[in-house]
Protein backbone atom coordinates (compact mmCIF):
# COMPACT_ATOMS: atom_id res chain seq x y z
CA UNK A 1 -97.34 7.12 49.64
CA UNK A 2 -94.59 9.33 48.22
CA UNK A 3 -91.15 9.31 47.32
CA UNK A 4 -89.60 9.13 50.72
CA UNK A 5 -91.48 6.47 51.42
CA UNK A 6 -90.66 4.63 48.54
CA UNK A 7 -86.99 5.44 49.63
CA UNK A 8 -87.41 4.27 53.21
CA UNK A 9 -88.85 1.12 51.89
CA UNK A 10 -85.79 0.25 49.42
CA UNK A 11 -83.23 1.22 52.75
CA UNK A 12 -84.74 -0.90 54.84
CA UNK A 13 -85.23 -3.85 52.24
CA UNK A 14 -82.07 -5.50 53.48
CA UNK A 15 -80.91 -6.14 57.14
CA UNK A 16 -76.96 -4.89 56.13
CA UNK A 17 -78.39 -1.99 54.54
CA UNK A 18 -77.19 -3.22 50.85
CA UNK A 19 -80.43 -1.29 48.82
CA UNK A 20 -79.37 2.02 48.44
CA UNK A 21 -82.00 4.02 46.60
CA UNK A 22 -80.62 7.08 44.15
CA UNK A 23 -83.04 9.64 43.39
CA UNK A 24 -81.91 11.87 40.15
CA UNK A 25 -83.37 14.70 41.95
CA UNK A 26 -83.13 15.34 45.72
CA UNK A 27 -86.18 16.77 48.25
CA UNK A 28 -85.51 20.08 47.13
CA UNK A 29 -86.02 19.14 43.15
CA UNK A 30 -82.28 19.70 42.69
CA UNK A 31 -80.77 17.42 40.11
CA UNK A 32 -78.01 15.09 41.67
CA UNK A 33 -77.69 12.31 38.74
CA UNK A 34 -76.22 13.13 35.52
CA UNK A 35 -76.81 10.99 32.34
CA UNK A 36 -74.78 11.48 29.29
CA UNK A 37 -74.55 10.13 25.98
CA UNK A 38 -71.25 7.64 26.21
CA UNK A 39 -71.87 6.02 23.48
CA UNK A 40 -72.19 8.09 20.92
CA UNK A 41 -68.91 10.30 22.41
CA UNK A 42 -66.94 7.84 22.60
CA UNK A 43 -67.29 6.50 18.89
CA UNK A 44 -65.70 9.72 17.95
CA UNK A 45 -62.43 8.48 19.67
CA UNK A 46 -62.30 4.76 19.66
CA UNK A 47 -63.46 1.77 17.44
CA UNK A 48 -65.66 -0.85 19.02
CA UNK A 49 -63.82 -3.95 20.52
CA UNK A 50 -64.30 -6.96 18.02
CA UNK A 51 -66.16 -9.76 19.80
CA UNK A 52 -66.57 -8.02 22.89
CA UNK A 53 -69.39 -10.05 24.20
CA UNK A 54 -67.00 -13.07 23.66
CA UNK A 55 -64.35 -11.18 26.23
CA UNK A 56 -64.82 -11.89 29.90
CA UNK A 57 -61.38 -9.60 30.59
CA UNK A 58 -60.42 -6.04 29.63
CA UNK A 59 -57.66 -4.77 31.18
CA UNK A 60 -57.42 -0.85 30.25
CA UNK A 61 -54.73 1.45 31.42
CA UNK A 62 -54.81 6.03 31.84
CA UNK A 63 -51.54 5.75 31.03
CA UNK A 64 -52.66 4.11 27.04
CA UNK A 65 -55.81 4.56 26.61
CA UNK A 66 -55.47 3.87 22.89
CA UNK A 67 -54.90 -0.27 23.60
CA UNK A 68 -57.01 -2.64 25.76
CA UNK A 69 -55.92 -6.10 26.63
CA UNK A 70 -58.53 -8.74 26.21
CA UNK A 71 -59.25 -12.16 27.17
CA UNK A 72 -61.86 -14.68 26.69
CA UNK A 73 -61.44 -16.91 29.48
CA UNK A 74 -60.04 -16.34 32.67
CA UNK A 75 -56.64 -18.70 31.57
CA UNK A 76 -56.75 -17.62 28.01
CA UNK A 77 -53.75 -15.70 26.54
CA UNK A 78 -54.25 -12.09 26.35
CA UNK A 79 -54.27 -9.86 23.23
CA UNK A 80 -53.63 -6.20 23.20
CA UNK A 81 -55.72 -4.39 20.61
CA UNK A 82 -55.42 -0.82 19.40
CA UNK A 83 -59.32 0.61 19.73
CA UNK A 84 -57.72 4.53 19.42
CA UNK A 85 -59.43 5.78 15.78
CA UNK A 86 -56.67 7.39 13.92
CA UNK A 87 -55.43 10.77 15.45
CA UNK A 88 -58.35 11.80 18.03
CA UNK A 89 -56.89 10.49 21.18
CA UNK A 90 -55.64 14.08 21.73
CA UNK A 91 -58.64 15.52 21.83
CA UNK A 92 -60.82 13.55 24.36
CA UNK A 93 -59.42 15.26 27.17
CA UNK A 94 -60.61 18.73 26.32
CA UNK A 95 -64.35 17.63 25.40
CA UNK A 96 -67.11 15.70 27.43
CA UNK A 97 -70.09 14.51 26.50
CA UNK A 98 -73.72 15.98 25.97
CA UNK A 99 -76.16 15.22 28.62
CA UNK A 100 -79.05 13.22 28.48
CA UNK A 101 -82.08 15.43 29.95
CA UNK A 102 -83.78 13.53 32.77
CA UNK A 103 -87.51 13.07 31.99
CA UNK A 104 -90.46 13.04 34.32
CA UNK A 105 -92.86 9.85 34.38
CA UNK A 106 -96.48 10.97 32.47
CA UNK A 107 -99.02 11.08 35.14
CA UNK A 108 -100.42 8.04 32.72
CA UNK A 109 -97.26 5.92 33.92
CA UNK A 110 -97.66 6.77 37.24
CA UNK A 111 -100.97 5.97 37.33
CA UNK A 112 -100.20 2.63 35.70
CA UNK A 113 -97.04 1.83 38.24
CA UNK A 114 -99.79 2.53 41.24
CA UNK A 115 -102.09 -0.08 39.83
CA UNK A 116 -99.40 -2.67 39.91
């Protein structure tokens, strides 16, 4: 009727032990899962990929991060695009991005996820 055994149920869920349950915090209230705000970091460097939910391939590369080759079938021709906005590559590798705060479930949720 607590956490672990919400965990224990999850592990066990699955014979090959596929269900893996992550807890943001761990028994000791330590926080082990860090969110942070992609989005909104990343639209400082790059533009948004035209059509993306058309694409089915993106091939990206560390060693150009400013192009990504797309494709929107699997035996399509590919298209390199350059996503890099103008002159702010350089800077992405000395900046990360702010973290979203983890918030705790109102006792009103909980009580509403226990009536379920």
């Amino acid at each position: 009727d607590d956490l672990n055994d919400l965990i224990n149920v999850v592990q066990q869920s699955t014979v090959d032990g596929y269900n893996q349950a992550e807890t943001v915090y761990d028994s000791s209230g330590n926080k082990k899962i860090i969110f942070y705000k992609w989005s909104k970091f990343l639209s400082q460097f790059f533009t948004p990929i035209p059509s993306i939910l058309k694409q089915h391939h993106f091939i990206l590369s560390s060693k150009n991060i400013e192009k990504v080759e797309i494709r929107t079938f699997n035996d399509s021709t590919s298209k390199e695009i350059n996503i890099a906005q103008t002159n702010s590559i350089s800077c992405i590798k000395d900046t990360f991005p702010d973290e979203i705060p983890a918030r705790e479930i109102s006792l009103e949720q909980q009580w509403t996820y226990m009536k379920k």
